[in-house]
N, C-alpha and C. Protein backbone atom coordinates (compact mmCIF):
# COMPACT_ATOMS: atom_id res chain seq x y z
N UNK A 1 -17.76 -38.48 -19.38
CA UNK A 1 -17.81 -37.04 -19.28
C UNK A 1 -16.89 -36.48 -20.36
N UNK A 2 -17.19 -35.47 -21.40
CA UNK A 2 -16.64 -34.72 -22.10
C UNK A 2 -15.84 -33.62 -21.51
N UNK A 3 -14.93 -33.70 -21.38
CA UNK A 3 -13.91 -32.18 -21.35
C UNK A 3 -12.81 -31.59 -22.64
N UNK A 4 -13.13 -30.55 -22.39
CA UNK A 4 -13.00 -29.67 -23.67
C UNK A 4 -11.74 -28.64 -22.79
N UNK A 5 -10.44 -28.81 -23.92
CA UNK A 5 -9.47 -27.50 -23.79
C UNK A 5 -9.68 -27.27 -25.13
N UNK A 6 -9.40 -25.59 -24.87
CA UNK A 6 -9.49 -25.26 -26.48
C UNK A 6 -10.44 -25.68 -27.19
N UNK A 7 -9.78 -25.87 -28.54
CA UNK A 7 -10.88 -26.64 -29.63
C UNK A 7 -11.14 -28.25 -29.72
N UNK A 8 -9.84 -28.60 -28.28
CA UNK A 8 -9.98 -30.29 -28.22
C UNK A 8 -11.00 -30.58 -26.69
N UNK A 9 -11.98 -31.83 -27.47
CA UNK A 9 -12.58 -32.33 -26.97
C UNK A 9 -12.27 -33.72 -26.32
N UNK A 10 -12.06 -34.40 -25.22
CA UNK A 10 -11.58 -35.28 -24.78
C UNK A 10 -13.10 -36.17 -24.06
N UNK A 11 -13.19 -37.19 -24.18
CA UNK A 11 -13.95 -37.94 -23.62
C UNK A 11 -12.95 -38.52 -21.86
N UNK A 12 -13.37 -38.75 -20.86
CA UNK A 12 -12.77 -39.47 -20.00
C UNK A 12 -13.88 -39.89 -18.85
N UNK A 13 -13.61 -41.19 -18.73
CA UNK A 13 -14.55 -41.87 -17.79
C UNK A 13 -14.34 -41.77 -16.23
N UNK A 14 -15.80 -41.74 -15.46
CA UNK A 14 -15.95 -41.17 -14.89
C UNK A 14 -16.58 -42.13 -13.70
N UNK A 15 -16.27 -42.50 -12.80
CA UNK A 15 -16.85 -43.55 -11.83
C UNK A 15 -17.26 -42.77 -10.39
N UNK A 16 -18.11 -43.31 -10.01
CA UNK A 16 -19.30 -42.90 -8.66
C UNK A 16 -19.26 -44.02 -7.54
N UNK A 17 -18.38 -44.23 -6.64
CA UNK A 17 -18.27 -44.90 -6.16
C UNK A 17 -19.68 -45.08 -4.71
N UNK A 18 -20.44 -45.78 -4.71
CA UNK A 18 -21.31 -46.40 -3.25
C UNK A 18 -20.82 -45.63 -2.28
N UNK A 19 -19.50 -45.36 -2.03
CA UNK A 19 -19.05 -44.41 -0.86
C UNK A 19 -18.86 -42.96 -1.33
N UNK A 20 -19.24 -43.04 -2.34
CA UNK A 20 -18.87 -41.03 -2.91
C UNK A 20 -20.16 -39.93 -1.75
N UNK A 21 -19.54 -39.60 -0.85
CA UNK A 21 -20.25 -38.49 -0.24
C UNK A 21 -20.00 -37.01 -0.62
N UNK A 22 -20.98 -36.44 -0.15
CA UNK A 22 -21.26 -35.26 -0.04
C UNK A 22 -20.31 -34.38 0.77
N UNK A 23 -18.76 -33.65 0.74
CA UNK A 23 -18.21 -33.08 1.28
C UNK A 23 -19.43 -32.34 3.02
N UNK A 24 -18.42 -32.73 4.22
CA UNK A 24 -19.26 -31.92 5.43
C UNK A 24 -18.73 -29.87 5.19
N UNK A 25 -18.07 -29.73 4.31
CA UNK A 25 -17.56 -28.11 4.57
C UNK A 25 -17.22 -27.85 2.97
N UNK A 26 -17.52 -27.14 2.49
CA UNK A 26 -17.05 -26.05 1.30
C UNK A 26 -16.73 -25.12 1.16
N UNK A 27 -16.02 -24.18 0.28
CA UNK A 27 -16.02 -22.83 0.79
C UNK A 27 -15.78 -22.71 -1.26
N UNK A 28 -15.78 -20.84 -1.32
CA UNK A 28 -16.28 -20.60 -2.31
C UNK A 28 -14.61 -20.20 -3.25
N UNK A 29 -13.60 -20.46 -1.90
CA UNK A 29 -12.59 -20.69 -2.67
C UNK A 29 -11.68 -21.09 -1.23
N UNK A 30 -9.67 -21.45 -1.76
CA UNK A 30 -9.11 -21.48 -0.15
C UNK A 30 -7.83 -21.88 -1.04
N UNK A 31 -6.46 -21.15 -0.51
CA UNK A 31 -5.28 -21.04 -0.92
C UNK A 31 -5.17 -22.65 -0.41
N UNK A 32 -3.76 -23.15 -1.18
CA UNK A 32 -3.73 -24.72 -1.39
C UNK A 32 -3.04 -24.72 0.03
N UNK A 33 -3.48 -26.22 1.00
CA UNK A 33 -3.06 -26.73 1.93
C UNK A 33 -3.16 -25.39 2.80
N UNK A 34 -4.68 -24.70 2.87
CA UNK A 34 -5.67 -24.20 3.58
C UNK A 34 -7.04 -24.63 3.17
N UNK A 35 -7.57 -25.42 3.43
CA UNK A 35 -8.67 -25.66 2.65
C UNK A 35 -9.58 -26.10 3.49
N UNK A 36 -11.40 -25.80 3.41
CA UNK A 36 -12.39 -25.43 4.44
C UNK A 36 -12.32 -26.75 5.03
N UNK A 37 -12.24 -28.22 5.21
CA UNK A 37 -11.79 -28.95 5.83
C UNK A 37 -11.17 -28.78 7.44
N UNK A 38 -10.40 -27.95 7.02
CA UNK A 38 -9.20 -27.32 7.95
C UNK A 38 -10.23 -26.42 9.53
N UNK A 39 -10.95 -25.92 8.88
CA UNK A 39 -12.31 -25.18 9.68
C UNK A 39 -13.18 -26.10 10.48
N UNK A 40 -13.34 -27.47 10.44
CA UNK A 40 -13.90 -28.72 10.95
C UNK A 40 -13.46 -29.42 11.66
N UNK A 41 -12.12 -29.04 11.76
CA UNK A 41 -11.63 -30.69 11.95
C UNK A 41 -10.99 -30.46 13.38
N UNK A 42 -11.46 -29.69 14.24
CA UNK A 42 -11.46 -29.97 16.26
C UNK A 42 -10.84 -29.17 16.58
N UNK A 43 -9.88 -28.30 15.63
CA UNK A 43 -7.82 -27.66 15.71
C UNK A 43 -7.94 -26.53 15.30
N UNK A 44 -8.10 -25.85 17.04
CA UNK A 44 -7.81 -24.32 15.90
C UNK A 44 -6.05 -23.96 15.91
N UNK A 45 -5.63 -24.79 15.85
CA UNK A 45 -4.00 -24.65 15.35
C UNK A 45 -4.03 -24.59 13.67
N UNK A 46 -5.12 -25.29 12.96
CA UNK A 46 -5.34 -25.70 11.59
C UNK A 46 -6.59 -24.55 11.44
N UNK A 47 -6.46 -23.42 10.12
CA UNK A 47 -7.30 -23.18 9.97
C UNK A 47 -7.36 -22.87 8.11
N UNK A 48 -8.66 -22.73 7.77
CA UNK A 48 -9.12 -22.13 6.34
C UNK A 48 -8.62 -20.82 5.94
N UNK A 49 -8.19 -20.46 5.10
CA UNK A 49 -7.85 -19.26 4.38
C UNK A 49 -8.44 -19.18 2.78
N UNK A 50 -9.35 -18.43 2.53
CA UNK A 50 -9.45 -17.60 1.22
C UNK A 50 -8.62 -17.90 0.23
N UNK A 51 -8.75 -17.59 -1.25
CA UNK A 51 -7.43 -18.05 -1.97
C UNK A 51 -7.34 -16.22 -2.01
N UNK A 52 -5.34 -15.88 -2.12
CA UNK A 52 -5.03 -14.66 -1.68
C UNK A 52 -3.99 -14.47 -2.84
N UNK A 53 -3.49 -15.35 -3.41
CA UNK A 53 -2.63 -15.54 -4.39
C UNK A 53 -2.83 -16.29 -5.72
N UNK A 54 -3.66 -15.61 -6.95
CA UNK A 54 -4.34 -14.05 -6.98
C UNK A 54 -5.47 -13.99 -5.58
N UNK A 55 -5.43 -12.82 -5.42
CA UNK A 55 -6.92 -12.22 -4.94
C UNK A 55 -8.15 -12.51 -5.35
N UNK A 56 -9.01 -13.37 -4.35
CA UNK A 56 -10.27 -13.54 -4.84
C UNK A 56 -11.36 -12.93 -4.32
N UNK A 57 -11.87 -11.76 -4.66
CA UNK A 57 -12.61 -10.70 -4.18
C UNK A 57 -13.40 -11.07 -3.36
N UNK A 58 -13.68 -10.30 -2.10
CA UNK A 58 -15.10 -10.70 -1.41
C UNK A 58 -16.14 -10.28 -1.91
N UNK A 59 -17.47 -10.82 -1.56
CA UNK A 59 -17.36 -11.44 -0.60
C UNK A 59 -17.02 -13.16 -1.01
N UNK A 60 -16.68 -13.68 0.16
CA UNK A 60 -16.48 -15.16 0.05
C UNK A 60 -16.85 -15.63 1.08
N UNK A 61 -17.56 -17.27 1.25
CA UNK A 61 -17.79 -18.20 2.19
C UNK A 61 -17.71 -19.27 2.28
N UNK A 62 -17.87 -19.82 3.49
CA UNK A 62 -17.84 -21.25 3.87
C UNK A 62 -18.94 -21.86 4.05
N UNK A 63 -19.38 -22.67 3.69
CA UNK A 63 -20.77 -23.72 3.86
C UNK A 63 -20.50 -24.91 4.95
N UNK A 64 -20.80 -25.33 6.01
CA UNK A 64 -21.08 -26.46 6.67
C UNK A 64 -22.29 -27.25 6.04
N UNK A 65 -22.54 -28.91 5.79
CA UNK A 65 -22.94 -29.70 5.48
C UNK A 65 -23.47 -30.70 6.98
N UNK A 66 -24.56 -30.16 7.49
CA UNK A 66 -24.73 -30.69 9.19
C UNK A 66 -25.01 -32.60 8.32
N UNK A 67 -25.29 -32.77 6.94
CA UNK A 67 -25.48 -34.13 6.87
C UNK A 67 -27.07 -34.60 6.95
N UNK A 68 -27.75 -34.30 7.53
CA UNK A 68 -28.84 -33.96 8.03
C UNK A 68 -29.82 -32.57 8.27
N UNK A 69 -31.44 -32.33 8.14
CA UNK A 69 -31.85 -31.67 8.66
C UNK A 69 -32.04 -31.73 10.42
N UNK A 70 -31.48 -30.39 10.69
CA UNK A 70 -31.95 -30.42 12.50
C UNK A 70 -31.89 -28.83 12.51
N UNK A 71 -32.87 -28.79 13.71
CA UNK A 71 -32.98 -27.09 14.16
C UNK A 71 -31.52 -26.35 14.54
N UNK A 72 -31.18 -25.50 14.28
CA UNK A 72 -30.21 -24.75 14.60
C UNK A 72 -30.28 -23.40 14.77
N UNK A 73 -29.52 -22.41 16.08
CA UNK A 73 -30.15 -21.21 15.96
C UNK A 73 -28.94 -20.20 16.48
N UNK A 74 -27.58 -20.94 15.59
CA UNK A 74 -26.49 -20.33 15.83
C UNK A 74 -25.21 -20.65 14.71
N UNK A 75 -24.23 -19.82 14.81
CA UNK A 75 -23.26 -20.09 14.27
C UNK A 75 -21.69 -19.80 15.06
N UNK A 76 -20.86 -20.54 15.73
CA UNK A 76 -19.65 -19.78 16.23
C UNK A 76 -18.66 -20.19 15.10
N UNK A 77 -17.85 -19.26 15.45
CA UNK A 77 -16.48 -18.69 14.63
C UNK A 77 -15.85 -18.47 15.19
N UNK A 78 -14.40 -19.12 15.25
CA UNK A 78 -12.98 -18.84 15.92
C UNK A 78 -12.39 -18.97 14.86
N UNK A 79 -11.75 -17.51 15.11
CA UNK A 79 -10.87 -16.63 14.08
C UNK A 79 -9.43 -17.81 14.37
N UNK A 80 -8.26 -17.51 13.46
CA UNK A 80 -7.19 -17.88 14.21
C UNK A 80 -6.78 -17.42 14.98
N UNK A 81 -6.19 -18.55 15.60
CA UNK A 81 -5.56 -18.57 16.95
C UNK A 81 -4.02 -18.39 16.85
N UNK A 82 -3.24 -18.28 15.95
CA UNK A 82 -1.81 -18.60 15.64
C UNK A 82 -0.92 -16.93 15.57
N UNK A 83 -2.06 -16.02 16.65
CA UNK A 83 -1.39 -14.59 16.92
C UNK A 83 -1.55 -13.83 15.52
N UNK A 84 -1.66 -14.55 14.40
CA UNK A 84 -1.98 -13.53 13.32
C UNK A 84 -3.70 -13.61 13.18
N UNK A 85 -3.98 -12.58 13.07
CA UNK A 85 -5.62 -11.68 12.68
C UNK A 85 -5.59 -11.80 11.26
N UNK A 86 -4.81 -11.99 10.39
CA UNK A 86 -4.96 -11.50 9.29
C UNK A 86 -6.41 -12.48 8.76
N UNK A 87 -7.08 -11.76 8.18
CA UNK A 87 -8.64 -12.70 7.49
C UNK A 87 -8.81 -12.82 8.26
N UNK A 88 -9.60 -12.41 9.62
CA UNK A 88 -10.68 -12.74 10.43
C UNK A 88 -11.83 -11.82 9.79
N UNK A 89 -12.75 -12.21 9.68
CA UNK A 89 -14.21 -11.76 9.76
C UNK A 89 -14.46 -10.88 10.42
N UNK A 90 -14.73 -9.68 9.66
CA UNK A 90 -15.15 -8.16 10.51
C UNK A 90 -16.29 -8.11 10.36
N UNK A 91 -17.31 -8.51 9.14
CA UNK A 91 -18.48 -8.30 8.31
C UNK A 91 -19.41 -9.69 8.00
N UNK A 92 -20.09 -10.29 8.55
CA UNK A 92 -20.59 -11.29 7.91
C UNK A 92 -22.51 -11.15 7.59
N UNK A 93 -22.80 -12.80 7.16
CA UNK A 93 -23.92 -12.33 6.70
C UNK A 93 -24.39 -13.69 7.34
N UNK A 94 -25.32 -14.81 7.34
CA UNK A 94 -25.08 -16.56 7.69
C UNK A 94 -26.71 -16.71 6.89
N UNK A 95 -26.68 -17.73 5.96
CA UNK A 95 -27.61 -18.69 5.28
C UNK A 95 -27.82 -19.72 5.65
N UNK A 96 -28.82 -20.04 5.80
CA UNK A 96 -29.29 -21.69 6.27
C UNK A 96 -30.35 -22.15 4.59
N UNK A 97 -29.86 -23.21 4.57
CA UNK A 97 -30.52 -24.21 3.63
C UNK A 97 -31.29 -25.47 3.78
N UNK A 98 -32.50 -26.42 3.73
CA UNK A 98 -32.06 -27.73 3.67
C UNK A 98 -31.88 -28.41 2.60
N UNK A 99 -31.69 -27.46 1.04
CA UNK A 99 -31.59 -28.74 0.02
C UNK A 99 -29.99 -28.44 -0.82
N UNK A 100 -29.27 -27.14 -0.23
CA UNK A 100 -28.27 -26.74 -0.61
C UNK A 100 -28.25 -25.90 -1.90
N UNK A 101 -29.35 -25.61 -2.60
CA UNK A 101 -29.80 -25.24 -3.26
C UNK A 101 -30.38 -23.37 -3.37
N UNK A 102 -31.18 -23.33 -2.10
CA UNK A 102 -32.09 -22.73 -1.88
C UNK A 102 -31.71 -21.82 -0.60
N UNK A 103 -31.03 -21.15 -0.38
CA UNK A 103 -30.72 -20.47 1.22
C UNK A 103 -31.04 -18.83 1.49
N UNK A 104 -31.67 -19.03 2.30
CA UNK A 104 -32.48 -17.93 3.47
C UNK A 104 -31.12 -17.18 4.29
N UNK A 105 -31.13 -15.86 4.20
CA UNK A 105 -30.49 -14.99 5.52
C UNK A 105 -30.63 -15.14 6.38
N UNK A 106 -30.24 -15.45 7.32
CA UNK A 106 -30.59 -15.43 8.89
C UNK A 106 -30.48 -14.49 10.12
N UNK A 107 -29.10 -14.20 9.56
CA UNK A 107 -28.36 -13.04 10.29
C UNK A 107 -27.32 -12.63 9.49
N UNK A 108 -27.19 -11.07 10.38
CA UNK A 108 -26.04 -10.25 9.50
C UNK A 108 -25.12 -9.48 10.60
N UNK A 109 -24.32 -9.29 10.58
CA UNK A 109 -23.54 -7.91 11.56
C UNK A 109 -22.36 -7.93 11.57
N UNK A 110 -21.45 -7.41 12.80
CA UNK A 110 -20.15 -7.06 12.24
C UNK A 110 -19.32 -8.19 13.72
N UNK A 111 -18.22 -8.19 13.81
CA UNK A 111 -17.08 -9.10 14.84
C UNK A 111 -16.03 -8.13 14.99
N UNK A 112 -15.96 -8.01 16.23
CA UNK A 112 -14.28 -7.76 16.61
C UNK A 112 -13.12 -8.11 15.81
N UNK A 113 -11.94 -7.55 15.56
CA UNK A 113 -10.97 -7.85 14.96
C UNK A 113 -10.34 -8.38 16.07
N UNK A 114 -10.63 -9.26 16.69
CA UNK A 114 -9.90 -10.04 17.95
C UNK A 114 -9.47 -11.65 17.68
N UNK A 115 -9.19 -12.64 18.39
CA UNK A 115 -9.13 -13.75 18.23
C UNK A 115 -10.40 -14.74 19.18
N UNK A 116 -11.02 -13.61 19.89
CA UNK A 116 -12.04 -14.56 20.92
C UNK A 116 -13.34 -15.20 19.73
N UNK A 117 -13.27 -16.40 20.33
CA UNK A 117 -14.97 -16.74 19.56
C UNK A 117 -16.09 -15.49 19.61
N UNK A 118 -16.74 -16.19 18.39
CA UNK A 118 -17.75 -15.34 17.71
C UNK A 118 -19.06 -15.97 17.71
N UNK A 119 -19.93 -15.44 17.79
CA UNK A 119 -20.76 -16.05 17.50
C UNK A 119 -22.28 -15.39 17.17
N UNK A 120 -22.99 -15.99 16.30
CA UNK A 120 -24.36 -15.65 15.24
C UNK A 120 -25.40 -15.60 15.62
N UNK A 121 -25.97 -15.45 16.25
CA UNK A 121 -27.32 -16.07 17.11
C UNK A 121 -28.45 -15.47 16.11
N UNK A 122 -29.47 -16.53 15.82
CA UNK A 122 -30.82 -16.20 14.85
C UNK A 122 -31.72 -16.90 15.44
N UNK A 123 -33.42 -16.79 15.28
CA UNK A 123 -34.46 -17.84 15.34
C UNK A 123 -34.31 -19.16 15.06
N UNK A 124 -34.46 -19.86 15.83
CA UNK A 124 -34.51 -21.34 15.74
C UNK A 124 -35.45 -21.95 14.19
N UNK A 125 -34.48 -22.14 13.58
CA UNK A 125 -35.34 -22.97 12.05
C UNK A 125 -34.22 -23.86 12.09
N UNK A 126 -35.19 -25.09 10.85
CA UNK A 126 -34.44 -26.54 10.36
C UNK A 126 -33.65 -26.09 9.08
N UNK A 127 -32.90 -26.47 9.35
CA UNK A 127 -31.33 -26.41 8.20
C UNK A 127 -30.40 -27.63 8.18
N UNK A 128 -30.26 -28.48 7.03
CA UNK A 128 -29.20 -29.51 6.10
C UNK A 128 -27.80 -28.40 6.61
N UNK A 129 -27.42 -27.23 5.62
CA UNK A 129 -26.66 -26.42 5.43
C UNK A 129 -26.16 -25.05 6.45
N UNK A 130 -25.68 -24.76 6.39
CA UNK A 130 -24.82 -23.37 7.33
C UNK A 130 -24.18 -22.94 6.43
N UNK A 131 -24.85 -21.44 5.88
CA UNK A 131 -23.32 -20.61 5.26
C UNK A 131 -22.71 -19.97 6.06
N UNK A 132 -21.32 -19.76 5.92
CA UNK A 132 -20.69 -18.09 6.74
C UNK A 132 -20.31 -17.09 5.47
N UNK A 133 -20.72 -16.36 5.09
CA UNK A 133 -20.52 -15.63 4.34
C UNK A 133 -19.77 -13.84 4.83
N UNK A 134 -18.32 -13.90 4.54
CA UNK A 134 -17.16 -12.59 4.54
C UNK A 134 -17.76 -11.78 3.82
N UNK A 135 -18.00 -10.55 4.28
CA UNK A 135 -18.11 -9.43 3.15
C UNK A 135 -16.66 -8.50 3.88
N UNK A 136 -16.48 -8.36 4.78
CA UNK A 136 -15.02 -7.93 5.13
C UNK A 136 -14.47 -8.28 6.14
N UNK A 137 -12.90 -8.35 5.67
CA UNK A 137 -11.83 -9.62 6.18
C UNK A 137 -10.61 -8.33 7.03
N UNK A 138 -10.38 -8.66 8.11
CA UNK A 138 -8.82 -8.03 8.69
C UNK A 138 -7.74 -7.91 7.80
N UNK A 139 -7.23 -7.25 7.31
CA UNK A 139 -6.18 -7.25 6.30
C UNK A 139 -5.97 -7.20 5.06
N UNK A 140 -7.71 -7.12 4.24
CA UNK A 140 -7.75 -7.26 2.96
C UNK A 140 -8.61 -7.89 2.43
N UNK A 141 -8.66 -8.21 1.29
CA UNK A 141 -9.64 -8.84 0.36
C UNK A 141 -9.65 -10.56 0.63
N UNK A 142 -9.24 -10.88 1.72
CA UNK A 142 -9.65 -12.77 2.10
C UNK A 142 -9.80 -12.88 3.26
N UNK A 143 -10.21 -13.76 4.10
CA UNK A 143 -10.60 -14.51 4.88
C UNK A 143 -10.44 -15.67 5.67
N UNK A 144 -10.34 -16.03 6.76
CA UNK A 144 -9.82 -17.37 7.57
C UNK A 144 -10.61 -17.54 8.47
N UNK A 145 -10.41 -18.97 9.21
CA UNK A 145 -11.33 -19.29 10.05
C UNK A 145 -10.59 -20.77 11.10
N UNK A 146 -10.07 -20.90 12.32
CA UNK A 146 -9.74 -21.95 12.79
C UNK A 146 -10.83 -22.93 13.08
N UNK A 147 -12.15 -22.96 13.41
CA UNK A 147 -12.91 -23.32 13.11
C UNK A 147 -14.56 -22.75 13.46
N UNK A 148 -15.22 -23.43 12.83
CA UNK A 148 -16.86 -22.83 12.63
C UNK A 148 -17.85 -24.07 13.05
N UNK A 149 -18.90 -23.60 13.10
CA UNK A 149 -19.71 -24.72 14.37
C UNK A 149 -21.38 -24.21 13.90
N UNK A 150 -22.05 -25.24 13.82
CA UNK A 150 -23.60 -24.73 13.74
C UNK A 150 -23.78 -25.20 15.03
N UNK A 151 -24.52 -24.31 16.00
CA UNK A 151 -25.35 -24.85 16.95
C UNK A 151 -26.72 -24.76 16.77
């Protein structure tokens, strides 16, 4: 693989390991040691945050990776739990995909500025992918999430 600073061009090799997977969660950005991981992983003591330092404009989202196609005809969201609101989801939008490529709207509307679960409800279709997509966050221009769930 070629990488280029400036006017220098650097060659550096590049290995694909038999076990290199496909991340299960992404997001379209996330301040360091908040990262969409954090949104998956069972704990809403642990959650995702937006990157906030600079400001990364909304809207912004998170992608789930179900690994598989299967029907799904939901999305929940638990805001944090850690007494601060700040970046919870007031505004969202949710995409389903199956090639990650290619994603359909499903649903759109607005959430409580509360800490209770949330949740998306759409027509039952097959989806690989789950977006959550922020168009507005509690507190400002980012976003958090203790964790997110396709049902």
């Amino acid at each position: 693989m070629k990488v280029r600073i400036g006017t220098e061009t650097t060659e550096l090799p590049v290995t694909v390991t038999e076990s290199c997977t496909e991340p299960k969660v992404y997001a379209t950005s996330f301040h360091p040691g908040f990262g969409p991981e954090r949104a998956v992983d069972g704990d809403i003591s642990t959650f995702w945050h937006s990157e906030y330092d600079p400001v990364t404009p909304l809207p912004q989202s998170i992608t789930l990776n179900l690994e598989e196609v299967r029907t799904v005809s939901a999305l929940t969201y638990q805001p944090r739990f850690d007494g601060n609101l700040n970046g919870t989801i007031l505004a969202y939008n949710v995409y389903v995909s199956t090639d990650g490529q290619a994603f359909t709207q499903v649903a759109t509307g607005t959430w409580a500025a509360d800490a209770r679960l949330k949740t998306a409800a759409f027509p039952a279709i097959s989806a690989r992918y789950v977006r959550l997509e922020g168009t507005k966050g509690n507190g400002g221009q980012y976003l958090s999430a203790s964790e997110i769930a396709a049902r």
